[in-house]
N, C-alpha and C. Protein backbone atom coordinates (compact mmCIF):
# COMPACT_ATOMS: atom_id res chain seq x y z
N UNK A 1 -267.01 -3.64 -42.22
CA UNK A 1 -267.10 -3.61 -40.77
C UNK A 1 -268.09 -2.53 -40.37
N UNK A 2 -268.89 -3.14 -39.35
CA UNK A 2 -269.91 -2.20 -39.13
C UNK A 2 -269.58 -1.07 -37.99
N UNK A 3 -269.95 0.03 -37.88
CA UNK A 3 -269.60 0.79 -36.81
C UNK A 3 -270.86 0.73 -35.81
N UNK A 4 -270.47 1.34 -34.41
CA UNK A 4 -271.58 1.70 -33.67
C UNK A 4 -272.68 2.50 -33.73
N UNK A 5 -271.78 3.57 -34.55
CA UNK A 5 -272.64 4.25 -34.90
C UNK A 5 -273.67 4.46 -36.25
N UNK A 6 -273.35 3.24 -36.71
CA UNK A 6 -274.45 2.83 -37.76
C UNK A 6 -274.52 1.42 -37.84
N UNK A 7 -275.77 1.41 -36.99
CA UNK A 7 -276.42 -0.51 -36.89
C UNK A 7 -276.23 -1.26 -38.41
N UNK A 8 -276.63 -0.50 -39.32
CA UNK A 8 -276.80 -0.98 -40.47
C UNK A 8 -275.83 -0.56 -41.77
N UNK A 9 -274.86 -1.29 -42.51
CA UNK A 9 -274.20 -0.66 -43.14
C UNK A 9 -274.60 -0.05 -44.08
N UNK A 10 -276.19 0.03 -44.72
CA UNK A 10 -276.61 1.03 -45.32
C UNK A 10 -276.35 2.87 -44.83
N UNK A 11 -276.74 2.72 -43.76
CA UNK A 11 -276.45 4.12 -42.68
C UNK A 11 -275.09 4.55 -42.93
N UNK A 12 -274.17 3.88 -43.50
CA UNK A 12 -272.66 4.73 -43.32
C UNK A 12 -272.79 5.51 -44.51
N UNK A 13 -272.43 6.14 -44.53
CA UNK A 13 -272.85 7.80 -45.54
C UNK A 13 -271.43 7.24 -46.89
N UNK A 14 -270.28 7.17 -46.53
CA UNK A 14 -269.54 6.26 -48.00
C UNK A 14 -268.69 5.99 -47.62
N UNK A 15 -268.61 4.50 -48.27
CA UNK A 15 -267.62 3.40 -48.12
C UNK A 15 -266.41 3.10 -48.93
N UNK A 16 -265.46 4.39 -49.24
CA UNK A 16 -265.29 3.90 -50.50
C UNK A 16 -264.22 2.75 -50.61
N UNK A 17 -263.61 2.94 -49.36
CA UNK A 17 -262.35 1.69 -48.79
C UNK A 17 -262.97 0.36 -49.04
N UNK A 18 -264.07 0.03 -49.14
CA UNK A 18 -264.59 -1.30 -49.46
C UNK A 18 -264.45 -1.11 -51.21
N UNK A 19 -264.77 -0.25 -52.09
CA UNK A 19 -264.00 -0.72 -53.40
C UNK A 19 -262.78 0.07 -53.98
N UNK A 20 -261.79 0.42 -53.30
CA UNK A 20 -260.82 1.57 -53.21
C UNK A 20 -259.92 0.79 -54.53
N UNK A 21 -259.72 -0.97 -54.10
CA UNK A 21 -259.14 -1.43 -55.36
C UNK A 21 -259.10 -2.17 -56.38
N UNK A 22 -260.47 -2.02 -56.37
CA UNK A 22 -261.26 -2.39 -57.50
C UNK A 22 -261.93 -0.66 -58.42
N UNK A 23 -262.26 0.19 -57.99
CA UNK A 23 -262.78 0.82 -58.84
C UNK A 23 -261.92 1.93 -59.39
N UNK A 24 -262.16 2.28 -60.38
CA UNK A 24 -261.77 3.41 -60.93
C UNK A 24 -262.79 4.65 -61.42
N UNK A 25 -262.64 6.00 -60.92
CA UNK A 25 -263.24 6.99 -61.75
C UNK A 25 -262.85 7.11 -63.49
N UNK A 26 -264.26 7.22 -64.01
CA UNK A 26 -264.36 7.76 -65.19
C UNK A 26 -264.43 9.34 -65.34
N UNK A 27 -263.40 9.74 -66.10
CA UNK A 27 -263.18 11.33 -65.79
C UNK A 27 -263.90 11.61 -66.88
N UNK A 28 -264.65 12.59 -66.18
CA UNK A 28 -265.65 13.08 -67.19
C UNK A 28 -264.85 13.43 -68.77
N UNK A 29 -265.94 13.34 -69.71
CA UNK A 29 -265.46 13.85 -71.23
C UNK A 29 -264.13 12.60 -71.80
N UNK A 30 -263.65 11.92 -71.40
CA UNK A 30 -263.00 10.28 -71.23
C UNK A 30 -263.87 9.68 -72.73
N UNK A 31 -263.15 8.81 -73.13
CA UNK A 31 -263.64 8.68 -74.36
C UNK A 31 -264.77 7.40 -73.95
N UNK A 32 -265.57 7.21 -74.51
CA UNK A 32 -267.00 6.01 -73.62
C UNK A 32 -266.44 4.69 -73.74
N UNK A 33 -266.58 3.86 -73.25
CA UNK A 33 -265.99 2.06 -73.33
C UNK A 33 -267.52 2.00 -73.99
N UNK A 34 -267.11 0.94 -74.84
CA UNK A 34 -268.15 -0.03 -75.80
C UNK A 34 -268.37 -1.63 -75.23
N UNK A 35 -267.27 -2.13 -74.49
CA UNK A 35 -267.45 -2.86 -73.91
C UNK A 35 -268.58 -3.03 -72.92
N UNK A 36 -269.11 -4.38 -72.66
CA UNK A 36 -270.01 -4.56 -71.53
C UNK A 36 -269.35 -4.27 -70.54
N UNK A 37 -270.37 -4.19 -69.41
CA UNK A 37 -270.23 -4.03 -68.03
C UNK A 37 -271.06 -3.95 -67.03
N UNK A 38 -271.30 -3.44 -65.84
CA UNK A 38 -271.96 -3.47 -65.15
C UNK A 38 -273.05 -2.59 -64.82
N UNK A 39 -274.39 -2.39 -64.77
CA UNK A 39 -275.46 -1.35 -64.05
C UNK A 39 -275.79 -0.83 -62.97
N UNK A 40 -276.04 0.24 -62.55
CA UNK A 40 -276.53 0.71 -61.28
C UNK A 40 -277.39 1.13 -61.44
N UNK A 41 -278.15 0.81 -61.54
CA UNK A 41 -280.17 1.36 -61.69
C UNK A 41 -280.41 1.76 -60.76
N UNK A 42 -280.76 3.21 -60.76
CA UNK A 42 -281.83 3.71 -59.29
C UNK A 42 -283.12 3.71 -59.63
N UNK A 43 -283.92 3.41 -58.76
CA UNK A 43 -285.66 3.77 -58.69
C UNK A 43 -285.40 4.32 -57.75
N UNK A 44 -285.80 5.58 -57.78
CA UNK A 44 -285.93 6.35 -56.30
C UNK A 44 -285.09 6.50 -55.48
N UNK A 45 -285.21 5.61 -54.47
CA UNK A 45 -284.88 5.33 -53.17
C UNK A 45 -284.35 4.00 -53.38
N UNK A 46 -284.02 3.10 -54.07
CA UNK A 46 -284.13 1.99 -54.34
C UNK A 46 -282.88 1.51 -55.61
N UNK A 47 -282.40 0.43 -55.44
CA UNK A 47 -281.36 -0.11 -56.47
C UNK A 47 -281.99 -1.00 -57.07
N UNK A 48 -281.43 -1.50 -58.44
CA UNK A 48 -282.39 -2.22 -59.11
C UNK A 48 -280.86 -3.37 -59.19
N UNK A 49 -281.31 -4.84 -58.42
CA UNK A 49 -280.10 -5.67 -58.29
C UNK A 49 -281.01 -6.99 -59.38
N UNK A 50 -279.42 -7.64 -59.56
CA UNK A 50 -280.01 -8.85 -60.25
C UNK A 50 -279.53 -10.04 -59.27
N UNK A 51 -281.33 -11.03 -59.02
CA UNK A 51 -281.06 -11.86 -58.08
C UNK A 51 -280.21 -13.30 -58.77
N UNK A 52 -279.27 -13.23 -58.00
CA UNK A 52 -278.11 -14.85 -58.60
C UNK A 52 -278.44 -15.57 -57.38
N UNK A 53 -277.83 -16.93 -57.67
CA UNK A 53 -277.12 -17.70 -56.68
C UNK A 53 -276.46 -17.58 -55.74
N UNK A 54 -275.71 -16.56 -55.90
CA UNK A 54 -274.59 -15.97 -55.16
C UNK A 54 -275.30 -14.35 -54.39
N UNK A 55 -276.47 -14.40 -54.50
CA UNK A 55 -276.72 -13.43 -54.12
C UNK A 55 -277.41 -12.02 -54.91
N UNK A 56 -277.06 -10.80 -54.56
CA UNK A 56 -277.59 -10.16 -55.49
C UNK A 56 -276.67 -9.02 -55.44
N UNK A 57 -276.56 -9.20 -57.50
CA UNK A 57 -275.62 -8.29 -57.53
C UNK A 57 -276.04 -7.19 -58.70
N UNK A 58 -274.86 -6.35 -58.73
CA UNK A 58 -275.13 -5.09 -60.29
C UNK A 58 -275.33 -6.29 -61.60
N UNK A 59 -276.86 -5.81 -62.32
CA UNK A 59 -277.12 -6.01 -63.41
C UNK A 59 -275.58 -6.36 -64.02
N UNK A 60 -275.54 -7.54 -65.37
CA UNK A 60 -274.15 -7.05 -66.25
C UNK A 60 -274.77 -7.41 -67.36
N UNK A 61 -273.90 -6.53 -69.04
CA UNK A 61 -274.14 -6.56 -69.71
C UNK A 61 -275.34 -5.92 -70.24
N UNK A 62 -276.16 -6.82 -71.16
CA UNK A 62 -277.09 -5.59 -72.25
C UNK A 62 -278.20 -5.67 -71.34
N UNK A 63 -278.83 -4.34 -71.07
CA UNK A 63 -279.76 -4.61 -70.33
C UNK A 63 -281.23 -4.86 -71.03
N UNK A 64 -282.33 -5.29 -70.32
CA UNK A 64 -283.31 -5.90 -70.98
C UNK A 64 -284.30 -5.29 -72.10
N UNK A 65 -284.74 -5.34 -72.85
CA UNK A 65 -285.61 -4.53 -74.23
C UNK A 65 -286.60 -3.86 -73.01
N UNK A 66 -287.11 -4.26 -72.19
CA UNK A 66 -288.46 -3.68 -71.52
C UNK A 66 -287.74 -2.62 -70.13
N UNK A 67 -286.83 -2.25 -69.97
CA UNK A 67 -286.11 -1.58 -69.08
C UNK A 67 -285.98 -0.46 -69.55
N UNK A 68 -287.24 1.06 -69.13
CA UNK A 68 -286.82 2.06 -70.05
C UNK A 68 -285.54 3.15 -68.79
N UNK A 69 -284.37 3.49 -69.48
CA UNK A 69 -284.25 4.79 -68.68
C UNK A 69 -284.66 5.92 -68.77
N UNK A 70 -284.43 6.66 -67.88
CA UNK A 70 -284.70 8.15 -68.35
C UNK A 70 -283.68 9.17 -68.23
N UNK A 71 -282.80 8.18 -68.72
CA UNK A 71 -281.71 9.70 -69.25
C UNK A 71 -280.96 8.02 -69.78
N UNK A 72 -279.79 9.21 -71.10
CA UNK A 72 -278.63 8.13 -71.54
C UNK A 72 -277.79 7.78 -70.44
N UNK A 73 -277.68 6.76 -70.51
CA UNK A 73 -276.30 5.75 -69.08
C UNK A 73 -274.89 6.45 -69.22
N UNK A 74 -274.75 6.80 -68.09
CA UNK A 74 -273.29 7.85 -67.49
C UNK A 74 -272.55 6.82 -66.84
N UNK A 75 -271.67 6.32 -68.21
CA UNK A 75 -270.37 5.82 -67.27
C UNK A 75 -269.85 6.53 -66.26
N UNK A 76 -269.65 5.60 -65.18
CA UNK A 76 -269.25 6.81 -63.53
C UNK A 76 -268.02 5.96 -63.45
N UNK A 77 -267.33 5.17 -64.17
CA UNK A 77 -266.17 4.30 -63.84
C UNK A 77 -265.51 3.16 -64.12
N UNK A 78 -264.79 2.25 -63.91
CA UNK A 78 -264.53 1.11 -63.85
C UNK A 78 -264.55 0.32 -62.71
N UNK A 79 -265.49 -0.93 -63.04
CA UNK A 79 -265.29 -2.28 -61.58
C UNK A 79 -264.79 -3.25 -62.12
N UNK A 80 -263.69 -3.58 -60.98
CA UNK A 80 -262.67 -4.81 -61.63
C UNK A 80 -262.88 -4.54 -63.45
N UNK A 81 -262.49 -3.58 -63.82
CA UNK A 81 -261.73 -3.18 -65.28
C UNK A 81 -262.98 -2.95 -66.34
N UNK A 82 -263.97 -3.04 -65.76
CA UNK A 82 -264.78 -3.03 -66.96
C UNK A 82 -265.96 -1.96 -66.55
N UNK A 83 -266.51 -1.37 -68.27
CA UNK A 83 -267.26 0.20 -67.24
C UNK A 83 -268.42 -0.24 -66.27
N UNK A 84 -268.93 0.45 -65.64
CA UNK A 84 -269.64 0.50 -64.30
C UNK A 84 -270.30 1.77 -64.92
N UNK A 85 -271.78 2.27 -65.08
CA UNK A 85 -273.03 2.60 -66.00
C UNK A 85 -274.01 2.66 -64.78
N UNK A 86 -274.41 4.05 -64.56
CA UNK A 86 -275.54 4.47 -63.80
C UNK A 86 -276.62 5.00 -64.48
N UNK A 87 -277.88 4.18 -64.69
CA UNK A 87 -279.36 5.03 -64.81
C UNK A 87 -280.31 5.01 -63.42
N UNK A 88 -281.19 6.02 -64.40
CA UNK A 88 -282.35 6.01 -63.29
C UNK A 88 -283.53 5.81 -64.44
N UNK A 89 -284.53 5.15 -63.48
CA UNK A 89 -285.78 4.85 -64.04
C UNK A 89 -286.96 5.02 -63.10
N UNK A 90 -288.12 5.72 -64.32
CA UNK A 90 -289.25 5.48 -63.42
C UNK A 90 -289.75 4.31 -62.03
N UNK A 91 -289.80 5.36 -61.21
CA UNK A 91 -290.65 4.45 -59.87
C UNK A 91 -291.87 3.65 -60.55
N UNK A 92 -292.62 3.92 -61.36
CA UNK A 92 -293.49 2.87 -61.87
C UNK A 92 -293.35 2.06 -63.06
N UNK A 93 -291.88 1.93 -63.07
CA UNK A 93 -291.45 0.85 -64.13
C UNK A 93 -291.68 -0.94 -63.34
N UNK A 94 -292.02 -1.71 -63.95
CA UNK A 94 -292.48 -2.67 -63.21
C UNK A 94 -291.21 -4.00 -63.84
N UNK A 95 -290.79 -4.19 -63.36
CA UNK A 95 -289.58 -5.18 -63.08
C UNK A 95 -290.12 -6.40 -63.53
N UNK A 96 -288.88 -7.24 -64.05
CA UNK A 96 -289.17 -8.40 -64.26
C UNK A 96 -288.06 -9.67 -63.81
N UNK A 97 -288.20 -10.74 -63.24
CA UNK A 97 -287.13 -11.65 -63.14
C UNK A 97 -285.81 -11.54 -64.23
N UNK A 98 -284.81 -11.63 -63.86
CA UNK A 98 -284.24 -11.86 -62.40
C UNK A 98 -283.89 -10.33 -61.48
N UNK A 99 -284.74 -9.57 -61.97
CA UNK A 99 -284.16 -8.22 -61.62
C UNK A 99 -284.74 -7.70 -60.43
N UNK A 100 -284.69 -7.36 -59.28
CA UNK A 100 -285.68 -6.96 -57.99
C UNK A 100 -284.93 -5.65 -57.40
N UNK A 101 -285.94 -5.24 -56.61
CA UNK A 101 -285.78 -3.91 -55.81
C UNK A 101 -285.43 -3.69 -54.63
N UNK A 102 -284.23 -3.44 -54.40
CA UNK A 102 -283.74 -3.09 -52.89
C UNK A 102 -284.06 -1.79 -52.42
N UNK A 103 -284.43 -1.45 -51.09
CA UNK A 103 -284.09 -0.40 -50.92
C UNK A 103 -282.65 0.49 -50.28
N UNK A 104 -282.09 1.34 -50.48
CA UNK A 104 -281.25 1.58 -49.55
C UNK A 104 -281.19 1.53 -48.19
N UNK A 105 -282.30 1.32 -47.07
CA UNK A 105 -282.24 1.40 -46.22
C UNK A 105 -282.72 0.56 -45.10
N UNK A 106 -282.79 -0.79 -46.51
CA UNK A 106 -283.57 -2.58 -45.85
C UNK A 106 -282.67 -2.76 -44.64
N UNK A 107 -283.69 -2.93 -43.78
CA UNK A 107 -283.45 -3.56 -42.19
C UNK A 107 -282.41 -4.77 -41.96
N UNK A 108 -282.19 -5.45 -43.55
CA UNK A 108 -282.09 -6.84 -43.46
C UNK A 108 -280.70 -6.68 -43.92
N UNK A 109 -279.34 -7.30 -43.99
CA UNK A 109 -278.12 -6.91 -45.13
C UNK A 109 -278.40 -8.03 -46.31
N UNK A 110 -278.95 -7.88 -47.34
CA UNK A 110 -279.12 -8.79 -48.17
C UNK A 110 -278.17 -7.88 -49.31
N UNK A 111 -277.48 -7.17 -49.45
CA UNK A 111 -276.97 -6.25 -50.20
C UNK A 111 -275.50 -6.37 -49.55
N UNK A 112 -274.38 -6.40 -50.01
CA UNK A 112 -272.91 -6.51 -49.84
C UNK A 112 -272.13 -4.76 -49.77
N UNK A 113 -271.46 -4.78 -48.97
CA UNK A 113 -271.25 -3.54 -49.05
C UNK A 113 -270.65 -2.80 -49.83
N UNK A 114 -269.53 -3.68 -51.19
CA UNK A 114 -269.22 -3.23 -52.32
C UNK A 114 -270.29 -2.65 -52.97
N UNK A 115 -271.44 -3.94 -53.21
CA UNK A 115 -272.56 -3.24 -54.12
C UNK A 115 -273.10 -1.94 -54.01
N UNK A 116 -273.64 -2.48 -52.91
CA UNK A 116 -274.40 -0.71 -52.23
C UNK A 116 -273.33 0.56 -52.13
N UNK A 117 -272.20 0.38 -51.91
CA UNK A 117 -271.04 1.51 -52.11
C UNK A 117 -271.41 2.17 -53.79
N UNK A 118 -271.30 1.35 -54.38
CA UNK A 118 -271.07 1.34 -55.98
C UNK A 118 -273.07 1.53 -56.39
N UNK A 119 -273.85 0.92 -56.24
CA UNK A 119 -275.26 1.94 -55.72
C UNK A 119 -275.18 3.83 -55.21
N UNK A 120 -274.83 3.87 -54.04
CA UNK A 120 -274.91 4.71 -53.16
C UNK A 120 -273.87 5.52 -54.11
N UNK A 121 -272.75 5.39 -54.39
CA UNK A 121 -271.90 6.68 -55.34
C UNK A 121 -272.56 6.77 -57.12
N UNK A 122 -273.56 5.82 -57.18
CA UNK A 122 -274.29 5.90 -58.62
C UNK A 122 -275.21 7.12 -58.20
N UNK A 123 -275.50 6.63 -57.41
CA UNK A 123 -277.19 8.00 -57.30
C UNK A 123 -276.68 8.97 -56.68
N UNK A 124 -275.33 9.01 -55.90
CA UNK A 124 -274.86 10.43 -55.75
C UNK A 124 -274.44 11.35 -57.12
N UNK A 125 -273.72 10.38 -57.94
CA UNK A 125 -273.44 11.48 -59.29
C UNK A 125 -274.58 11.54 -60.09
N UNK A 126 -275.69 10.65 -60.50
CA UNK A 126 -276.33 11.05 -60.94
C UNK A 126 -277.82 12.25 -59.98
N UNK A 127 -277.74 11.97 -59.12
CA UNK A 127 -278.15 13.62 -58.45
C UNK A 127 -277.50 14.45 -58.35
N UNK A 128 -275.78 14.49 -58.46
CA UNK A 128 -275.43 15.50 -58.49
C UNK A 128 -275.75 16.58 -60.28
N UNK A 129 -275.46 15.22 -60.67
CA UNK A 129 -275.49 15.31 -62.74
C UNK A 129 -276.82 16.01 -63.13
N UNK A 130 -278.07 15.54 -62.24
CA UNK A 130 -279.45 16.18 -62.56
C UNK A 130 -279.37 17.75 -61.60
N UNK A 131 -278.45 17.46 -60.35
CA UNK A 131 -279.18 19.17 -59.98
C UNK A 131 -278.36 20.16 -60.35
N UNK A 132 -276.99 19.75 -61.07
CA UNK A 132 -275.71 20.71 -61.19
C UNK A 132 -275.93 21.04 -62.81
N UNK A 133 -277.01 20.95 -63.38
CA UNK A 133 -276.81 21.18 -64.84
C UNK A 133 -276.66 22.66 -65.21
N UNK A 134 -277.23 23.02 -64.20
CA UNK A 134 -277.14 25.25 -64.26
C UNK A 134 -276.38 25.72 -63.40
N UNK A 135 -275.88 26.76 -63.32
CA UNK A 135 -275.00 27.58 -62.13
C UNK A 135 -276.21 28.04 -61.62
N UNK A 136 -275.93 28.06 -60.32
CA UNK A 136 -276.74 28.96 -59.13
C UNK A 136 -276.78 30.18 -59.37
N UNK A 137 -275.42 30.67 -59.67
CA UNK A 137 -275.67 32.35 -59.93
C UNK A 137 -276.32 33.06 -60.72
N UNK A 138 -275.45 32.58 -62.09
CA UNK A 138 -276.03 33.05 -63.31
C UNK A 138 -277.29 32.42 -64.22
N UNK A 139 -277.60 31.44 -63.86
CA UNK A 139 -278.30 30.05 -64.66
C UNK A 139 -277.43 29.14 -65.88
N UNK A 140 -276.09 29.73 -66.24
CA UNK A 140 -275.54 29.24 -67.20
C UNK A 140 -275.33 27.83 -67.09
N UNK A 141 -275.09 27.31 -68.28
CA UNK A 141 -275.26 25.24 -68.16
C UNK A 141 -273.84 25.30 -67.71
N UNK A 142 -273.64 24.62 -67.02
CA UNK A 142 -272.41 23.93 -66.60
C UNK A 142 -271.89 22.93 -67.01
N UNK A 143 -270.29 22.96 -67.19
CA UNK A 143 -269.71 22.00 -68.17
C UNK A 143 -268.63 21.31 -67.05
N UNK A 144 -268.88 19.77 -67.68
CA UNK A 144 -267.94 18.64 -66.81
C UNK A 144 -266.53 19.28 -66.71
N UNK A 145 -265.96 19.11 -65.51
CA UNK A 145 -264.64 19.21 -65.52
C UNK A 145 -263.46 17.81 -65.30
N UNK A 146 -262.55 17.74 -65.97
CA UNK A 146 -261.68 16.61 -65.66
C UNK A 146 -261.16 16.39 -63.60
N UNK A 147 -261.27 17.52 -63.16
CA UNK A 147 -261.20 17.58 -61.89
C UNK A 147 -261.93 16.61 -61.32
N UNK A 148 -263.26 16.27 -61.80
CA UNK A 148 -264.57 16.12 -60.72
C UNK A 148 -264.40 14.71 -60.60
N UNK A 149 -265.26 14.07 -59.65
CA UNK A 149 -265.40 12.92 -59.48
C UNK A 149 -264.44 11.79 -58.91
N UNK A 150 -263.05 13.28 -58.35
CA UNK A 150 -262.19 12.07 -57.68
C UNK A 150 -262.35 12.36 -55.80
N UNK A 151 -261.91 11.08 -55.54
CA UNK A 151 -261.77 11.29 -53.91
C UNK A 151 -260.63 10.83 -53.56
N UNK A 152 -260.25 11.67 -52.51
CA UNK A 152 -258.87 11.86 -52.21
C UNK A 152 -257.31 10.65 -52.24
């Protein structure tokens, strides 16, 4: 449901009541699922969706030989039971069918608001994951806590 105060449901800052029962946090240090599952690719500003029939949804399964990331894939969870896997990749990685580029902030809703929820909390932990690697104070590396990553 859209509010007034954001024309576009990209604009709502987080949704998480749209996958409240479907997802689950992966607590950090959690032992890794081997099982397939689903992707959240960021470019940038941008989600990397796979175009279906049904629309366009998170990549699933192995992702393609020509898809480089740039960092190892951080399980951030479970969707409908199976892990849910955030990378990021170069802005000048060049895409190939069936895979295309949304941006977060398309004029148009061609993006579902589960997806983009589950987008939008991918590139929040992994920006949080890239800028929290040192303490502010001391510079020391900072280590995952089982605390993190839940909401209320």
């Amino acid at each position: 449901m859209k509010s007034s105060n954001y024309p576009e449901e990209v604009n709502v800052p987080f949704n998480f009541s749209s996958i409240k029962a479907d997802f689950e946090f992966r607590v950090p240090g959690a032992e890794l699922p081997s099982e397939d599952g689903s992707w959240a690719i960021i470019q940038g500003n941008n989600v990397i969706l796979e175009a279906t029939g049904n629309g366009l949804k998170l990549p699933h399964g192995t992702l393609p030989d020509w898809l480089a990331p740039q960092q190892p894939p951080l399980c951030i969870g479970t969707w409908h039971t199976q892990p849910l896997r955030a990378i990021t990749i170069s802005s000048s990685q060049v895409l190939e069918a069936p895979l295309v580029s949304e941006t977060f902030n398309a004029t148009d809703d061609r993006i579902d608001s589960q997806t983009l929820t589950l987008a939008g909390l991918a590139k929040q932990i992994l920006h949080w994951e890239k800028q929290s690697r040192h303490c502010s104070n001391c510079g020391a590396l900072t280590d995952a806590r089982s605390e993190e990553r839940r909401v209320g």
